[in-house]
Protein backbone atom coordinates (compact mmCIF):
# COMPACT_ATOMS: atom_id res chain seq x y z
CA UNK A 1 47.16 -25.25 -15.10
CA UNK A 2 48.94 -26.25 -18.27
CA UNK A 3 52.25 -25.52 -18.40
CA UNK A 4 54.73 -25.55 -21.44
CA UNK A 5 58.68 -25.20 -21.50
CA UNK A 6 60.47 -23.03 -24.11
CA UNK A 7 63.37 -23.77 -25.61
CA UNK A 8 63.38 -27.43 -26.20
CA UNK A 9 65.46 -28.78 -29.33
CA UNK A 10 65.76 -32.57 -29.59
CA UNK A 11 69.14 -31.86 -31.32
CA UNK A 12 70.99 -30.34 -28.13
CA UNK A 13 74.22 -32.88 -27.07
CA UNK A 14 73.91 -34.82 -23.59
CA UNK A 15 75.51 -32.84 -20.66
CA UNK A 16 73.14 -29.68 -22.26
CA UNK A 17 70.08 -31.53 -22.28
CA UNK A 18 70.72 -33.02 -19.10
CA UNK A 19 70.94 -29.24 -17.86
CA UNK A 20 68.06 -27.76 -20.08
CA UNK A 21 65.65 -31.16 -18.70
CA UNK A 22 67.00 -29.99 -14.84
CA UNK A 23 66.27 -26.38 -15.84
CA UNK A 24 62.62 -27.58 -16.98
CA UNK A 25 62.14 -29.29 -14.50
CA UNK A 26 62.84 -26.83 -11.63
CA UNK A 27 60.84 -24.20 -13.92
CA UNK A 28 58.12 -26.69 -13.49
CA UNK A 29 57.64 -27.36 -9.87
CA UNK A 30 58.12 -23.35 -9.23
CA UNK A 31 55.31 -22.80 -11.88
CA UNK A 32 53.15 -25.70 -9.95
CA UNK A 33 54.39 -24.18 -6.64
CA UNK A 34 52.74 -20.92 -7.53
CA UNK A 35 48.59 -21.49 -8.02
CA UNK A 36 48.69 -22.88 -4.33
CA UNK A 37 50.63 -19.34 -3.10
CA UNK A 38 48.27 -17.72 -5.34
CA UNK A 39 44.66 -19.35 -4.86
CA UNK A 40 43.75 -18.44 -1.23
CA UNK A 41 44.43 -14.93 -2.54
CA UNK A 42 42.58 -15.30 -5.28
CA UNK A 43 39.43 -16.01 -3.51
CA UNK A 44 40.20 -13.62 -0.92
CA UNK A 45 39.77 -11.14 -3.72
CA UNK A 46 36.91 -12.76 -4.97
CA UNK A 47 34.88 -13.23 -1.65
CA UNK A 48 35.39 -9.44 -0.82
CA UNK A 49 33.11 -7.92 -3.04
CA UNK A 50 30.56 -10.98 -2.59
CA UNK A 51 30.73 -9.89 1.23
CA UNK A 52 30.31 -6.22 0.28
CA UNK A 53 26.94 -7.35 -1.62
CA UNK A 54 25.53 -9.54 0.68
CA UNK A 55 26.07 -6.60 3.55
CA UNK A 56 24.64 -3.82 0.84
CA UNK A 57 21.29 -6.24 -0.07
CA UNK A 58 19.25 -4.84 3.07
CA UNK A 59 19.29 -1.71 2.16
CA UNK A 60 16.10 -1.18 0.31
CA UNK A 61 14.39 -2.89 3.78
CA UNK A 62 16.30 -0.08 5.49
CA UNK A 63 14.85 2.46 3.11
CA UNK A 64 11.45 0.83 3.58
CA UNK A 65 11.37 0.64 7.26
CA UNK A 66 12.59 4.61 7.36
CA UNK A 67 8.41 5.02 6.74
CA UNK A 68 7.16 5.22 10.49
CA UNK A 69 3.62 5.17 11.87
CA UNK A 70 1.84 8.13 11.58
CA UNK A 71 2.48 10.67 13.62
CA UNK A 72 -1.36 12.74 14.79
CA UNK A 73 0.15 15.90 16.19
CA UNK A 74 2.67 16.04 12.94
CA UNK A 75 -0.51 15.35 10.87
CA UNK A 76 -2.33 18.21 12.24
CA UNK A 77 0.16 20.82 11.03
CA UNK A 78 -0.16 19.13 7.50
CA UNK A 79 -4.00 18.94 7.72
CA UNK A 80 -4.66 22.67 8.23
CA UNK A 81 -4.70 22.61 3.74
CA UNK A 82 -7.42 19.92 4.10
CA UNK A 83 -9.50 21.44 6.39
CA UNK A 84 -11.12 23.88 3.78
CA UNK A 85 -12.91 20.78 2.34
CA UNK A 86 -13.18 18.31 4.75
CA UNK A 87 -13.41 20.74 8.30
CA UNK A 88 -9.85 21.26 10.52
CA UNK A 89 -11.49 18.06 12.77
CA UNK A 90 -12.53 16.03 9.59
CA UNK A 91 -15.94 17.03 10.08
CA UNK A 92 -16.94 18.58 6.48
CA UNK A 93 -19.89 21.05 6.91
CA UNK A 94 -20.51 20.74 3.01
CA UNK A 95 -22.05 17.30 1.94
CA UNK A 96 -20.20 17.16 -1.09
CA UNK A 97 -17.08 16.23 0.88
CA UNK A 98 -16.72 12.97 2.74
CA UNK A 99 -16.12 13.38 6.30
CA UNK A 100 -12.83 11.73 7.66
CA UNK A 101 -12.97 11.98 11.14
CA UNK A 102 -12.50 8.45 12.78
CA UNK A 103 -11.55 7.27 9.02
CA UNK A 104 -8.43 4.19 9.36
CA UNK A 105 -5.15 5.56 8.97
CA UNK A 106 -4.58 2.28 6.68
CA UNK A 107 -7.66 3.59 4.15
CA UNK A 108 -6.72 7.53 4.16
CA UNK A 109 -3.07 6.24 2.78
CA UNK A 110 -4.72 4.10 0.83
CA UNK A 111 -6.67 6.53 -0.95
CA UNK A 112 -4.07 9.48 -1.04
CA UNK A 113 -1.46 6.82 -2.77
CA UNK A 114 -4.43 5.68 -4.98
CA UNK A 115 -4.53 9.79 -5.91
CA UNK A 116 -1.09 10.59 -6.45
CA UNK A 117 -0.95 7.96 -8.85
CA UNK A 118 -4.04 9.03 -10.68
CA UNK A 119 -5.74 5.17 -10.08
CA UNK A 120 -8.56 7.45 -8.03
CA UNK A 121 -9.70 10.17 -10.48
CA UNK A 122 -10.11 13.66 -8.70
CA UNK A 123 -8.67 17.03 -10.16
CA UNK A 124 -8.38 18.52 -6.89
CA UNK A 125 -7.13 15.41 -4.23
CA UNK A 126 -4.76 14.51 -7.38
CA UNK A 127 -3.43 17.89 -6.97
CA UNK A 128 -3.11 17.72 -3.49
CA UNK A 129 -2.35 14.21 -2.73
CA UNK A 130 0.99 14.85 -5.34
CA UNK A 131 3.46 16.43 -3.25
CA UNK A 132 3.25 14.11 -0.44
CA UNK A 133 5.39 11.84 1.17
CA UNK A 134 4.51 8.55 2.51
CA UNK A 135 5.21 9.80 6.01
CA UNK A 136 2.81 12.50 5.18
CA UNK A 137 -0.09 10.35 4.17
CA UNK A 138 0.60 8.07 7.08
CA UNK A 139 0.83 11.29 9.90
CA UNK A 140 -2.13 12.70 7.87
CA UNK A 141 -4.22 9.77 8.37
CA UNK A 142 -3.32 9.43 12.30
CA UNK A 143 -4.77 12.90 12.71
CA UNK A 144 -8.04 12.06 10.89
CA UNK A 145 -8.60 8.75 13.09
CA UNK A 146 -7.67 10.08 16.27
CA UNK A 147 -10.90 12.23 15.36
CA UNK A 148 -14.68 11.70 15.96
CA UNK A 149 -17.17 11.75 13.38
CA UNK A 150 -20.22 13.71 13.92
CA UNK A 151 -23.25 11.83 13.74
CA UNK A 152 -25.95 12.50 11.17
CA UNK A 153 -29.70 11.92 10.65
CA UNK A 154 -31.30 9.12 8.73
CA UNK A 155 -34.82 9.86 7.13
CA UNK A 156 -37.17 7.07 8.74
CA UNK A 157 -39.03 6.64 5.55
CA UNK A 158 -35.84 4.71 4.21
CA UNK A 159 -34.23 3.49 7.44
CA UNK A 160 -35.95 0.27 7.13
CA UNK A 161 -34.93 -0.54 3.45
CA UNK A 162 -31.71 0.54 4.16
CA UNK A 163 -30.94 -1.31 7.84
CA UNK A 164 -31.95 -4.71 5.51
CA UNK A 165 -29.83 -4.45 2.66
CA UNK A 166 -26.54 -2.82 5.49
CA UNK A 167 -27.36 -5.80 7.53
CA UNK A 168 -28.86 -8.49 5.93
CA UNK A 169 -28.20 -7.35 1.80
CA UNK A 170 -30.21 -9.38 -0.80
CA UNK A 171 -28.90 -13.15 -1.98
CA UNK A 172 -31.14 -13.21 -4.74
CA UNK A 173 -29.79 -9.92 -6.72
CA UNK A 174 -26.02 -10.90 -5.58
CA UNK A 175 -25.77 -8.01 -3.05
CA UNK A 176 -24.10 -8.96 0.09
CA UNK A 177 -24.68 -6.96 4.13
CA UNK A 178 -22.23 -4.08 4.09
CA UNK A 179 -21.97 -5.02 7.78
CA UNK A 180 -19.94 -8.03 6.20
CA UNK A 181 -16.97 -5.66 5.74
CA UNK A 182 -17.70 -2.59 7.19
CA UNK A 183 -18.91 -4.13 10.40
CA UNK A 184 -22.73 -3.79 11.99
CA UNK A 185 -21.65 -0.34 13.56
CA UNK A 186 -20.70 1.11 10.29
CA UNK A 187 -16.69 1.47 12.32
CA UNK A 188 -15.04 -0.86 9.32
CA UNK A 189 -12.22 -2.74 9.52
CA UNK A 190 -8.54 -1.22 9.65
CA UNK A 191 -6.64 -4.10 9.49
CA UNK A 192 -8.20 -5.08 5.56
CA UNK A 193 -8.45 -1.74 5.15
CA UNK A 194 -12.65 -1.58 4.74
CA UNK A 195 -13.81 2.42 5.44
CA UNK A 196 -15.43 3.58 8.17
CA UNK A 197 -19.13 4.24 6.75
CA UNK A 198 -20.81 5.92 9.95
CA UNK A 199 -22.14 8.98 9.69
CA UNK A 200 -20.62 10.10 6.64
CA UNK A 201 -22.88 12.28 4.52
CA UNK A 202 -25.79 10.46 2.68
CA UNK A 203 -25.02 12.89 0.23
CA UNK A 204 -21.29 11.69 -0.47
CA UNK A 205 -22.37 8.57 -0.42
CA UNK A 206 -25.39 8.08 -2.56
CA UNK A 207 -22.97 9.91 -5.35
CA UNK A 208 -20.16 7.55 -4.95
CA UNK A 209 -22.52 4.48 -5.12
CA UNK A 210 -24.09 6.14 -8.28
CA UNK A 211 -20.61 6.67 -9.44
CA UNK A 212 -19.41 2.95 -9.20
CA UNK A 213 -22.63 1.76 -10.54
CA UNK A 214 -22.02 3.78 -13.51
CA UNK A 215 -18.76 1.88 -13.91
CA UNK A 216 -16.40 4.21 -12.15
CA UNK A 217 -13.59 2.15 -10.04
CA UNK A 218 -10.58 3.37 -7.89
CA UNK A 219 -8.03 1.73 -8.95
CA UNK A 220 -6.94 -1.44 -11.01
CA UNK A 221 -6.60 -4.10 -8.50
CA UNK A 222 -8.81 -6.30 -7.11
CA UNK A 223 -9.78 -4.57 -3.98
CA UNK A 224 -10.70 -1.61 -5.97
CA UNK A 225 -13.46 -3.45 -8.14
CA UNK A 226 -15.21 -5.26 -5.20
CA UNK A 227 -17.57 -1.92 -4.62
CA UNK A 228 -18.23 -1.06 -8.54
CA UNK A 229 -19.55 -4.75 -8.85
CA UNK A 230 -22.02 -4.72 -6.03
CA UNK A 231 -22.99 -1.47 -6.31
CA UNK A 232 -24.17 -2.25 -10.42
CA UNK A 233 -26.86 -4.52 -8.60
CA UNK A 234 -28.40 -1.66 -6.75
CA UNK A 235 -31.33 0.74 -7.85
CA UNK A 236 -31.53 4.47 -7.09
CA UNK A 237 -34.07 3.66 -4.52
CA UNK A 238 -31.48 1.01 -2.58
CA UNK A 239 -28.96 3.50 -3.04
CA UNK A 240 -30.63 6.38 -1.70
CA UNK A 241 -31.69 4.11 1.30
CA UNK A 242 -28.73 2.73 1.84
CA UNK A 243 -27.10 6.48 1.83
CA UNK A 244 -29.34 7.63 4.32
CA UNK A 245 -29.27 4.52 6.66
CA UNK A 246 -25.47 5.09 6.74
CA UNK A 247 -25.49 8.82 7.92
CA UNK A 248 -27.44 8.48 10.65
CA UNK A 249 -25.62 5.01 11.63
CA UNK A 250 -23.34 5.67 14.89
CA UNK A 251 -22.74 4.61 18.26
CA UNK A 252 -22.67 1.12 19.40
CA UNK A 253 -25.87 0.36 19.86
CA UNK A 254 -25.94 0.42 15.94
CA UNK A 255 -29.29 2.09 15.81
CA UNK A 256 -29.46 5.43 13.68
CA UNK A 257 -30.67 8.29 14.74
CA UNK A 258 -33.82 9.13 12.23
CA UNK A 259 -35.94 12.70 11.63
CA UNK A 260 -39.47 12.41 11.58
C-alpha cells in the first residue's frame, strides 16, 4: 500500500520539522500497522461466500437424485388413463396399439420423454405424455414391466423369411439380425434401452417399420435414427414377415407359435 503524508512544506524551521518528520513517521508505521490487522479479515470476508458456493454447487445433483426408481403399485393408479388404449395389464386388445406389458421401464421413459417433447410425433401420447412428471414416467413404466405380454400367432407362410432376417438379417442389403439388439427371444435389452419386440402386434409393427422406412424417426439423436436406416433397406414383403415372426415370438425356447 502506498502511502502519502499531508502537510509537508520544505520551508517549516527545524524544531517543527523535526516534529512534523516524527509526526510522519508515527502516521506511517500506524498506516503500515493496519493492512496486517486488516488482511486476515479481509479474506475471512472473502472466503465466506466462496464457502457458501462451494456448499450450494450440489444442489442440482440433489434435485436430480430426488427422481427415484419407479414405483409399480404407484404406477398402477396412474395407468388406469392408459389402459383404454393399451389394456389395464398392457395387453392392448386393438392391434393398432402396441402392447407394453413386459416393455423396460428404461424404454417406456424413454418414449414418454421423447413425447412430451414432441421428438416422437403422436397427437394423442403428446397429449398425454405432457403433464407428467419424471417420477410418473419412471412408476408408469415399473407397472408395465412388472407385466406379461400375451403371446401372439405368427402365420407359418412367413415364419421362415422372417426367423432369417430376426436372426440371421441380410449382409448383402446392409440389414443386420434384430436378435443383435433385441436379443434371440425378442426380451431386448434394458440396460441400452433396446424394446422388448415379443409378441407385440404384427399389426403395430409392420406400420411402424413402414413408417421409418418412409423416413419417419423418433427423435434427433443418434439412437433414434438407427431403426429408420435399417428399416429403408427392407421391402413390404420383409416387413410383413418380419411383423409376423415377431408376434408370435415368446418364451424361451425362442420358437413362435404359428397358425396353420
Amino acid at each position: 500500500m502506498s502511502f502519502r503524508s499531508a502537510g509537508f512544506r520544505p520551508t517549516v524551521l527545524g524544531s517543527a520539522l523535526a516534529l512534523v518528520l516524527a509526526l510522519s513517521a508515527s502516521a506511517v508505521m500506524a498506516q503500515d500497522a493496519k493492512p496486517e490487522t486488516a488482511t486476515p479479515a479481509t479474506v475471512s470476508t472473502a472466503a465466506t461466500p466462496a464457502g457458501a458456493a462451494t456448499a450450494a454447487a450440489p444442489a442440482p445433483a440433489a434435485t436430480a437424485a430426488a427422481v427415484k426408481p419407479g414405483d409399480a403399485t404407484a404406477g398402477q393408479a396412474k395407468a388406469a388413463v392408459c389402459g383404454a388404449c393399451h389394456g389395464m395389464d398392457g395387453n392392448s386388445t386393438n392391434a393398432q396399439f402396441p402392447k407394453l406389458a413386459g416393455q423396460s421401464e428404461q424404454y417406456i421413459v424413454r418414449q414418454l420423454t421423447s413425447f412430451k417433447a414432441a421428438k416422437r410425433q403422436n397427437p394423442i401420447m403428446m397429449g398425454m405424455a405432457a403433464p407428467l412428471s419424471e417420477q410418473d414416467m419412471h412408476d408408469l413404466g415399473a407397472y408395465f414391466a412388472s407385466k406379461t405380454a400375451l403371446p401372439g400367432v405368427a402365420d407359418q407362410a412367413l415364419v421362415e423369411r422372417g426367423q432369417t432376417l430376426f436372426r440371421q438379417g441380410d449382409a448383402a442389403r446392409g440389414i443386420p439380425a434384430c436378435m443383435a439388439c433385441h436379443s434371440i427371444d425378442g426380451r431386448g435389452n434394458p440396460g441400452a434401452i433396446y424394446p422388448q419386440l415379443a409378441s407385440q402386434h404384427a399389426q403395430y409393427i409392420e406400420a411402424t417399420l413402414k413408417a421409418w422406412h418412409d423416413g419417419t424417426t423418433w427423435g434427433d439423436d443418434a439412437r433414434a435414427q438407427v431403426m429408420p436406416a435399417i428399416a429403408k433397406q427392407l421391402s413390404a414383403d420383409d416387413i410383413a414377415a418380419l411383423a409376423s415372426y415377431i408376434e408370435g415370438l415368446h418364451g424361451t425356447d425362442s420358437q413362435p407359435a404359428s397358425a396353420p
